[in-house]
Protein backbone atom coordinates (compact mmCIF):
# COMPACT_ATOMS: atom_id res chain seq x y z
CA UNK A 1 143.38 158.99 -143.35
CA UNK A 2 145.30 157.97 -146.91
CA UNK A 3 146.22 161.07 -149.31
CA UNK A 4 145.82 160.48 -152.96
CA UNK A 5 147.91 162.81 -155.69
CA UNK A 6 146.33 162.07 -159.34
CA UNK A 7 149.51 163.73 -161.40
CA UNK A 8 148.01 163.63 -165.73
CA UNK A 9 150.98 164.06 -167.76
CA UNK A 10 149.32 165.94 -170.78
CA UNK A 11 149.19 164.30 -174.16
CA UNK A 12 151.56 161.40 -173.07
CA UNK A 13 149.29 158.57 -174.78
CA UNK A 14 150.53 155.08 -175.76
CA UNK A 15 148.91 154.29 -178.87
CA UNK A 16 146.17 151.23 -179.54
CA UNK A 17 143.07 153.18 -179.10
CA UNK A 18 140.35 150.63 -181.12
CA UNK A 19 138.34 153.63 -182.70
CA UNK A 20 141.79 155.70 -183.51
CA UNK A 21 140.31 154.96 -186.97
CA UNK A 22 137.30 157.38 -186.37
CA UNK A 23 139.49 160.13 -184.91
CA UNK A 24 141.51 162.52 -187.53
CA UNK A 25 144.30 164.99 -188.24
CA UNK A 26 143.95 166.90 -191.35
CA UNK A 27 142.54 164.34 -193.94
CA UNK A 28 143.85 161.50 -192.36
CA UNK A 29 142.92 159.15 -189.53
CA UNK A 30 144.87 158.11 -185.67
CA UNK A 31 145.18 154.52 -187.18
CA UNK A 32 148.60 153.73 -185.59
CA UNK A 33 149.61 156.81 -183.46
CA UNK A 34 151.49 156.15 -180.58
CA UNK A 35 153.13 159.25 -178.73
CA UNK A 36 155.24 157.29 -176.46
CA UNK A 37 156.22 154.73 -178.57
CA UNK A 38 157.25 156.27 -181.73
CA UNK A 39 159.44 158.76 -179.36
CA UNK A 40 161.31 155.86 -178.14
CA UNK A 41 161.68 154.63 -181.75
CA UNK A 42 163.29 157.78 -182.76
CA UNK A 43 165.64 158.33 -179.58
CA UNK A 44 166.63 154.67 -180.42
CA UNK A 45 167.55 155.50 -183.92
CA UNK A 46 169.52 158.93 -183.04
CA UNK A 47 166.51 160.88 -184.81
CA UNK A 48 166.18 163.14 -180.87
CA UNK A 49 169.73 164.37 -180.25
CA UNK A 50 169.14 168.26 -179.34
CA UNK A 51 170.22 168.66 -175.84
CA UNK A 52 169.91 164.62 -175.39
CA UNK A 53 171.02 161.46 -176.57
CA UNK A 54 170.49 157.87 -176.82
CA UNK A 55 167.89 155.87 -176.12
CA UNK A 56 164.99 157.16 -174.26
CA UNK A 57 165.81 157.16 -170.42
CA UNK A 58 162.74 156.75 -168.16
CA UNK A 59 164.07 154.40 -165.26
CA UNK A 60 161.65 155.49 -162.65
CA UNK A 61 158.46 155.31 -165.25
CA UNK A 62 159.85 152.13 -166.94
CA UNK A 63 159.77 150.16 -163.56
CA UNK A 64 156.33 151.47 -162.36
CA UNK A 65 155.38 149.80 -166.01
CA UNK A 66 154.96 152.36 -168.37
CA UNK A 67 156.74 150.41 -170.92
CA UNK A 68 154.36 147.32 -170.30
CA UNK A 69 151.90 149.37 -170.25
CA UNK A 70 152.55 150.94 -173.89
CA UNK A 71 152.79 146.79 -174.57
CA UNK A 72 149.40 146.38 -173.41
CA UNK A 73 147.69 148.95 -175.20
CA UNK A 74 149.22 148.19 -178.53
CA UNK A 75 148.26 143.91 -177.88
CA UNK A 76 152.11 143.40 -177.72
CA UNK A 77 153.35 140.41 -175.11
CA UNK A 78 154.15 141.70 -171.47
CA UNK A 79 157.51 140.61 -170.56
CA UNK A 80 158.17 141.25 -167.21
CA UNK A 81 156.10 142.05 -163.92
CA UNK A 82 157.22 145.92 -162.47
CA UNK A 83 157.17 146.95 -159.14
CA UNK A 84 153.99 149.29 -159.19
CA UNK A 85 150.51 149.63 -160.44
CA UNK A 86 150.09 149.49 -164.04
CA UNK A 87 147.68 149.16 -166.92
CA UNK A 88 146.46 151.26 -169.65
CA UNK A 89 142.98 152.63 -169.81
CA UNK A 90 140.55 153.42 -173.02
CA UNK A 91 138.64 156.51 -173.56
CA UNK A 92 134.51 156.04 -174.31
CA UNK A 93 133.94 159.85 -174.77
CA UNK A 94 133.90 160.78 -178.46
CA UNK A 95 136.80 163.51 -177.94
CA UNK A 96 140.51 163.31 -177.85
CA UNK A 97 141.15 167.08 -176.07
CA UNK A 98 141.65 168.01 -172.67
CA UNK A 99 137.95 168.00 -171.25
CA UNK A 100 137.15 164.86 -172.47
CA UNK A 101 140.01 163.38 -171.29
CA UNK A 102 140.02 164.66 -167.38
CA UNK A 103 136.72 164.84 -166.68
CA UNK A 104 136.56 160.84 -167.48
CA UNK A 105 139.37 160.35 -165.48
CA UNK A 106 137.63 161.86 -162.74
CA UNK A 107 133.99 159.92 -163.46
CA UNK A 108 132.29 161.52 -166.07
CA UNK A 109 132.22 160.85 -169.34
CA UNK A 110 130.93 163.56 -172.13
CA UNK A 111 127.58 162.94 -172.52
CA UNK A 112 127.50 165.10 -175.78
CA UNK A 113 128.90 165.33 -178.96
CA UNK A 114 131.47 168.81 -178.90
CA UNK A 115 131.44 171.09 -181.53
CA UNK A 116 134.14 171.45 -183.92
CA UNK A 117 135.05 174.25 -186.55
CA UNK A 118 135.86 173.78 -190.02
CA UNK A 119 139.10 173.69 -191.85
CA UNK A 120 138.00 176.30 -193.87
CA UNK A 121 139.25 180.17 -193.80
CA UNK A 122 136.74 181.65 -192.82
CA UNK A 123 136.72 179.27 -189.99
CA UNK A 124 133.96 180.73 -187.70
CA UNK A 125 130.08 181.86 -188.55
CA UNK A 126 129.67 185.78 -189.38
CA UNK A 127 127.54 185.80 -185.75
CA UNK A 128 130.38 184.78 -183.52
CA UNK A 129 132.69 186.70 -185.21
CA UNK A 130 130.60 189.89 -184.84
CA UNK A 131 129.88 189.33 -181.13
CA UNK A 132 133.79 188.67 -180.49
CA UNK A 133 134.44 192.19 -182.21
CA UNK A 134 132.14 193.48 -180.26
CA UNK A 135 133.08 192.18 -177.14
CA UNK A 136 136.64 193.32 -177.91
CA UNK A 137 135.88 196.96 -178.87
CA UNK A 138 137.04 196.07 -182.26
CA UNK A 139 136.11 196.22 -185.85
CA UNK A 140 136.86 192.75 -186.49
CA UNK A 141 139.13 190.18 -185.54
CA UNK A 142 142.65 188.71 -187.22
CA UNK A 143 143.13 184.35 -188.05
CA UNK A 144 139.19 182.81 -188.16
CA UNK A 145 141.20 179.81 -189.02
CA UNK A 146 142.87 176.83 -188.05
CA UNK A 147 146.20 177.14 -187.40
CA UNK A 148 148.97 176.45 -184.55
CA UNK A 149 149.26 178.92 -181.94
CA UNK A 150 152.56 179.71 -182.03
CA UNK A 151 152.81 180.11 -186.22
CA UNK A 152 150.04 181.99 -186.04
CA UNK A 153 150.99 184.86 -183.34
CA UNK A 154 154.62 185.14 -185.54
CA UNK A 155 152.63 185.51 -188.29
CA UNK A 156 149.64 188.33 -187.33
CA UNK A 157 151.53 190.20 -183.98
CA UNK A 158 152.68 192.94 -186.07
CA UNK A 159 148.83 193.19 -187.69
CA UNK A 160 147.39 192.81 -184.19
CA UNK A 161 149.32 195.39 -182.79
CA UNK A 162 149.04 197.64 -185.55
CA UNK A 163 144.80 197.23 -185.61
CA UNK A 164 144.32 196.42 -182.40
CA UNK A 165 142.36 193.53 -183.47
CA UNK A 166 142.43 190.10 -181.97
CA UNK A 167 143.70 186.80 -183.72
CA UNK A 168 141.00 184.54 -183.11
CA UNK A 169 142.00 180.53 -184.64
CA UNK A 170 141.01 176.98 -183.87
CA UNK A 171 142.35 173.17 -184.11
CA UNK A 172 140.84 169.62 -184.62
CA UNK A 173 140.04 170.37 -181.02
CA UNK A 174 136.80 172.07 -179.81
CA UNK A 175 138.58 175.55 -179.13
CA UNK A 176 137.99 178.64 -179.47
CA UNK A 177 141.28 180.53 -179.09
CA UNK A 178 142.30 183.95 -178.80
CA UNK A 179 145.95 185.31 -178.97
CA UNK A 180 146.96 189.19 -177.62
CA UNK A 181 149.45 191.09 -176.21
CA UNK A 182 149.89 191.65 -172.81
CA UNK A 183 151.05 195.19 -173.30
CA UNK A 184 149.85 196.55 -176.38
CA UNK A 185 146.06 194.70 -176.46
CA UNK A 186 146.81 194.07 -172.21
CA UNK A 187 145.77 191.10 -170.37
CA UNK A 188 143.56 191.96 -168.17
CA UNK A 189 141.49 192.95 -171.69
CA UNK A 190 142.06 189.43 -172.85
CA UNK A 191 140.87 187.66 -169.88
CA UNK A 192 137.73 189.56 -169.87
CA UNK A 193 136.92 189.41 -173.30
CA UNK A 194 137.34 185.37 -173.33
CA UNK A 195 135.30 185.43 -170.04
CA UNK A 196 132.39 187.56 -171.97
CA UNK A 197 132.27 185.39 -175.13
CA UNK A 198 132.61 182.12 -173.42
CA UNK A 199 128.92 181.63 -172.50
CA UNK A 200 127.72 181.64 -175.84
CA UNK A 201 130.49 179.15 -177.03
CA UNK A 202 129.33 177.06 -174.29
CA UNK A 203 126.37 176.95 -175.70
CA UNK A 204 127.37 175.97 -178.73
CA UNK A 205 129.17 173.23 -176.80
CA UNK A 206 132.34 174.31 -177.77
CA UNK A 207 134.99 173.31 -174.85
CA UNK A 208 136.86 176.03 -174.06
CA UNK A 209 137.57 179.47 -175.29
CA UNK A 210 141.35 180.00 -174.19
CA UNK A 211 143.04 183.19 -173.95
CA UNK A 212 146.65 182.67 -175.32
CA UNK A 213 148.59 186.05 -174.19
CA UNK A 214 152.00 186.84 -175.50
CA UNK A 215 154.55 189.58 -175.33
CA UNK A 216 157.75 190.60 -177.54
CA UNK A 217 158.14 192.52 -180.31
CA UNK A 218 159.47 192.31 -184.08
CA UNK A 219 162.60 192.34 -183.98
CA UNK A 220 162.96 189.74 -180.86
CA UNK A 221 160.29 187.87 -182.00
CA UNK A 222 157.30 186.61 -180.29
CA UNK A 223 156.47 184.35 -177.31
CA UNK A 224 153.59 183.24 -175.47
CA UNK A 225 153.23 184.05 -171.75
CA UNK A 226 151.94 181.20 -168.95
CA UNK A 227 148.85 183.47 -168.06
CA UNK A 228 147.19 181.41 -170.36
CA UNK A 229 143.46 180.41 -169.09
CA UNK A 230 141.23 178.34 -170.08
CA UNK A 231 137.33 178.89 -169.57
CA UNK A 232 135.72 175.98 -170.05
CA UNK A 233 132.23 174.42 -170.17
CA UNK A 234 131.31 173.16 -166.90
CA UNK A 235 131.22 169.33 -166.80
CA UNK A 236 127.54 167.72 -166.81
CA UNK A 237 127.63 166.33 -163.19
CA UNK A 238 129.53 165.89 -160.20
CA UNK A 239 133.15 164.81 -160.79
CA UNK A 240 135.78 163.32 -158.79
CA UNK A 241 136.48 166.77 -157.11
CA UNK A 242 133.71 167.16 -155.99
CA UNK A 243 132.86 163.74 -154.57
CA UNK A 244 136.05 164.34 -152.56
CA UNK A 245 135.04 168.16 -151.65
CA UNK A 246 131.68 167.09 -151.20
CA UNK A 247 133.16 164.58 -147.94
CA UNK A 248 134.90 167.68 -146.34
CA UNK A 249 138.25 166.67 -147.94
CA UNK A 250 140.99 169.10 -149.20
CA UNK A 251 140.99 169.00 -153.38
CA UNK A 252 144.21 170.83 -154.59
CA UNK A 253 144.45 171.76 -158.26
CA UNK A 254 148.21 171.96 -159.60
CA UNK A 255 148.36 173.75 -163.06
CA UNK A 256 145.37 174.27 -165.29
CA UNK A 257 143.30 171.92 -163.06
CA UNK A 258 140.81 174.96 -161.62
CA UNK A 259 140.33 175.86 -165.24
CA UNK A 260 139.76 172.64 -166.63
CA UNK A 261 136.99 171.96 -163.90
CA UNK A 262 135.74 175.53 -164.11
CA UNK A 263 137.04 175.37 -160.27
CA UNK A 264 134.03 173.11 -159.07
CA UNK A 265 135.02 171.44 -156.07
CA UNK A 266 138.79 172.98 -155.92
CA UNK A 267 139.89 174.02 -152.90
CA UNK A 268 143.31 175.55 -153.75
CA UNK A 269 145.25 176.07 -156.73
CA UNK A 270 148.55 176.59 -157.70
CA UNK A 271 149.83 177.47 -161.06
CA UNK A 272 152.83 177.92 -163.30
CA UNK A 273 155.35 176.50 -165.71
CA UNK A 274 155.90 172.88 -165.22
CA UNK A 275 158.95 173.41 -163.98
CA UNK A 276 157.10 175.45 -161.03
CA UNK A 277 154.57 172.74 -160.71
CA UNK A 278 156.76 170.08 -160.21
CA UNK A 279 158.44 172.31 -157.22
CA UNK A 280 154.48 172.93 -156.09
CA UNK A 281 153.88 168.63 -156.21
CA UNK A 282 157.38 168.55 -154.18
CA UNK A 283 156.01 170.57 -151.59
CA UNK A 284 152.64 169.30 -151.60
CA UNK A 285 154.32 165.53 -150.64
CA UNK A 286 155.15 167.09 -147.42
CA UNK A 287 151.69 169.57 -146.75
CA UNK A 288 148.69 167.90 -147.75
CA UNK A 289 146.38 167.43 -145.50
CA UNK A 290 145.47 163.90 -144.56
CA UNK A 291 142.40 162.67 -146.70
CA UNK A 292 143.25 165.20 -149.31
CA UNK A 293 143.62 164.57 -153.62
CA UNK A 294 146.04 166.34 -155.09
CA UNK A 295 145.34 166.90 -158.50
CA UNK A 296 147.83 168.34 -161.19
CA UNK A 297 148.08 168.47 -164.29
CA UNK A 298 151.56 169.24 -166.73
CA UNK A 299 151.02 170.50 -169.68
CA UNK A 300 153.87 171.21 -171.54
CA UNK A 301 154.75 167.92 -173.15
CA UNK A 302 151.33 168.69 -174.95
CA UNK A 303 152.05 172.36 -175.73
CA UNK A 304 155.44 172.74 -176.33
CA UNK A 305 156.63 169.72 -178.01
CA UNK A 306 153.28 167.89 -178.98
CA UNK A 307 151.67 170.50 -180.69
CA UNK A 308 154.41 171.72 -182.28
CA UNK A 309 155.87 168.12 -183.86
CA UNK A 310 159.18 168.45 -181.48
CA UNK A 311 160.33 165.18 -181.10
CA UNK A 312 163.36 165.87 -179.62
CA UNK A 313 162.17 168.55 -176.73
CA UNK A 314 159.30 166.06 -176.31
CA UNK A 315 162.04 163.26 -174.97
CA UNK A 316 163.87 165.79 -172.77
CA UNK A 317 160.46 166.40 -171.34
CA UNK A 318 159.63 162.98 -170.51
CA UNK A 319 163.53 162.71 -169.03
CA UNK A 320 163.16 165.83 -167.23
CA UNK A 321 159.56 164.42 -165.36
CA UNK A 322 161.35 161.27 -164.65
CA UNK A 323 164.26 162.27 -162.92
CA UNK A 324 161.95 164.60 -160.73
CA UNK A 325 159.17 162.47 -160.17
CA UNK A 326 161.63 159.71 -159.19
CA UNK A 327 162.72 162.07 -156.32
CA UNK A 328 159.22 162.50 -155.46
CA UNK A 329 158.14 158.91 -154.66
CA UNK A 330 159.92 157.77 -152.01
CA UNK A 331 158.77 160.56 -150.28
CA UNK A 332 155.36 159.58 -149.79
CA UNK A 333 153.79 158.83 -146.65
CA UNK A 334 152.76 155.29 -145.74
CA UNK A 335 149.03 154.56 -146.73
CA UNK A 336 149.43 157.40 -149.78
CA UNK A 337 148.61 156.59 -153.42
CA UNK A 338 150.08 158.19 -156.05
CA UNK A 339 148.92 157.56 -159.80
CA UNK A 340 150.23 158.45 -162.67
CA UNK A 341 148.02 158.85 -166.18
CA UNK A 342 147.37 161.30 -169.50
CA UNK A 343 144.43 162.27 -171.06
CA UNK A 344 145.04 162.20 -174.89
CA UNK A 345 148.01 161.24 -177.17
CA UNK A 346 149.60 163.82 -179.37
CA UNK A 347 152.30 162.13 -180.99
CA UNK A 348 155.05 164.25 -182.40
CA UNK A 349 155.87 162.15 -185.02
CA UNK A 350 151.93 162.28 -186.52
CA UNK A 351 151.09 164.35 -189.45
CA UNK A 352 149.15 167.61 -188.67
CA UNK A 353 149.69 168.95 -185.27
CA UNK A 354 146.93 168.35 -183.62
CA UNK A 355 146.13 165.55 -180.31
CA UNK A 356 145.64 161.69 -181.27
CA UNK A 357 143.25 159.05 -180.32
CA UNK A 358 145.22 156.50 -178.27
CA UNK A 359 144.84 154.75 -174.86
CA UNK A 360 146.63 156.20 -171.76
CA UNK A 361 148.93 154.96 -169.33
CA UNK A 362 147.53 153.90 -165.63
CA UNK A 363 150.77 153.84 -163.11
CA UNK A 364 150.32 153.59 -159.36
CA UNK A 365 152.80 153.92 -156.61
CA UNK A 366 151.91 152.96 -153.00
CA UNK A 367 150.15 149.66 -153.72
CA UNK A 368 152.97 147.68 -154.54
CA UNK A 369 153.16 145.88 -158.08
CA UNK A 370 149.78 145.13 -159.73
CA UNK A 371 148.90 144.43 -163.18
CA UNK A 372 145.28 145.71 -163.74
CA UNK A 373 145.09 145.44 -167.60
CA UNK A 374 143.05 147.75 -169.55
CA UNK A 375 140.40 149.60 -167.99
CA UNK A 376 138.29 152.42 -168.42
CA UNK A 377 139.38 156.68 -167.92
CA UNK A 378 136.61 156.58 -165.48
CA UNK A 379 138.18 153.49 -163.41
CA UNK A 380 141.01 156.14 -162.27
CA UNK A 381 138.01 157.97 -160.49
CA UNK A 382 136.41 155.02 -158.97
CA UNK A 383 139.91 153.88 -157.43
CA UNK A 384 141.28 157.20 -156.11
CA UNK A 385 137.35 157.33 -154.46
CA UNK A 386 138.20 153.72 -153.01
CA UNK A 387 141.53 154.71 -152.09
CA UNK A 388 140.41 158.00 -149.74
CA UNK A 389 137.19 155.57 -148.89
CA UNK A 390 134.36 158.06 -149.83
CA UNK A 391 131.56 156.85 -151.84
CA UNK A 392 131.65 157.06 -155.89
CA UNK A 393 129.47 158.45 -158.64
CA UNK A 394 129.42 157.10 -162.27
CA UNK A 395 130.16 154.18 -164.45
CA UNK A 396 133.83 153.87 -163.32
CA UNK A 397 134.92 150.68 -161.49
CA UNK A 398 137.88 150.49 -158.99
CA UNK A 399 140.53 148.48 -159.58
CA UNK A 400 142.58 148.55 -156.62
């Protein structure tokens, strides 16, 4: 039997999305985001020098096609033929956040329009905030606002500490997020409380409620923790995971993957920095089991640099995948597919700081070169079922 490893580089979109227009940051809509593309602008005009410099340098991704692919999306004219897979695919879910974007990729479209809080302070209705407090033990709760995770924990720590009280914030996204200490509020606290609130923000159909731990003090200064979890709303039917499950395969879940899926039809999991991932996919190259998907998913391009409008640490990230990826690929057993994607943009050069509407990246190793053009998230789904030749739910199509 063939393995298939599905690796979702978070956030790493390539513009052209043809309802970006509908999609907005702040005020202001997607028209013309392109993550990928306006990082290599600014490499190429010395604007991401910190720790790097020049033009961007992603040999291995280049020749699988990412930069055709980027062409593609945007309508510019292909101008050479790479050596692997490669296309760009188009989002039909009306969503541009990490749900959306995965469980398409793995056949299933929302069905549903998410909810989304208001960029208002208050942010959240008197009811949720009173069953949060609740939940916590608390009198109330710190943030009920939109704001960026990490400017918001600088700002509030001290006050959480001091009270006790949560900091509780949202984004264009359709989060509910909640930032504590490990030590002083402790984790274990945390995980429980976003485990007892996240029913009724399910219900809401809210996405996820994510527990954001941190630890540090004043006078070092803040930082979050990678015991971060996400509990998030189920998907609506059977996805990709568990069509593979479901045929007595091995499904292995590499970063936030189990918490993404709520852990239907996951196997194993392994979790981490991306730096720890990457050493996790390494390994995995060697011990998967015949027949099995590997699954991962890195997120800090979206969370680190995305999110927080770092151009610069964004490029090192994209330099640092390449180079290890690129050791990766040659190491792949005859008859394997490997295929490379994203599930959102969040371009760093954008105003606000939240993701973007833009098409993805498709890039496939272990097929030889093939131009498949633009397709549909839930194409990637269809394929990988084709690929490990086990039947296929949902709209998506494979192109292999």
């Amino acid at each position: 039997m063939t393995r298939a490893f599905l690796v979702v580089m978070d956030s790493v979109g390539i513009g052209g999305a043809p309802d970006a227009d509908q999609f907005f940051n702040g005020d202001l809509p997607d028209t013309g985001a392109n993550t990928l593309g306006h990082i290599v602008q600014a490499c190429a005009e010395g604007r991401a020098e910190e720790g790097r410099s020049g033009p961007l340098a992603v040999p291995v991704l280049e020749s699988l096609g990412l930069g055709q692919a980027e062409r593609l999306a945007n309508g510019d004219r292909v101008v050479d033929q790479p050596t692997g897979l490669w296309g760009a695919a188009t989002e039909v879910s009306r969503g541009k956040d990490t749900p959306s974007g995965h469980w398409e990729l793995a056949g299933v479209p929302v069905p549903w329009d998410w909810t989304y809080f208001p960029d208002t302070t208050p942010a959240f209705p008197d009811d949720l905030v009173a069953e949060v407090a609740k939940a916590a033990g608390t009198d109330g709760i710190l943030g009920n606002c939109h704001a960026s995770g990490t400017a918001i924990i600088d700002k509030l720590a001290e006050e959480h500490i001091r009270t006790g009280q949560p900091i509780c914030y949202t984004s264009a996204d359709s989060v509910f997020q909640i930032a504590a200490h490990e030590e002083h509020f402790g984790l274990d606290r945390l995980l429980k409380l976003c485990a007892d609130i996240a029913p009724t923000l399910h219900k809401m159909k809210v996405g996820r409620v994510i527990a954001r731990p941190f630890v540090g003090d004043a006078e070092a200064g803040y930082t979050r923790t990678t015991n971060r979890k996400d509990f998030a709303l189920a998907p609506p039917s059977p996805t990709l995971c568990d069509w593979v499950s479901g045929a007595g395969r091995e499904v292995i879940g590499v970063g936030k993957i189990g918490d993404i899926f709520s852990m239907h039809g996951i196997t194993q999991l392994y979790k981490g920095s991306d730096a720890q991932l990457m050493d996790h996919l390494d390994r995995l190259i060697d011990d998967a089991p015949e027949g099995s998907l590997t699954f991962a998913n890195f997120v800090e391009f979206d969370s680190l640099y995305g999110h927080r409008r770092d151009v610069t640490g964004y490029a090192r990230a994209l330099e640092w995948f390449d180079a290890r990826i690129g050791a990766i690929l040659p190491r792949l057993r005859e008859g394997d597919l490997l295929i490379i994607t994203a599930d959102h943009g969040n371009d760093p050069t954008w105003h606000g700081t939240d993701h973007t509407r833009e098409r993805v990246p498709v890039l496939g190793y272990g097929v030889g070169a093939k131009p498949i053009g633009l397709v549909a998230f839930a194409d990637v789904a269809a394929s990988i079922a084709a690929h490990l030749n086990i039947p296929a739910q949902g709209p998506g199509r494979s192109f292999l």
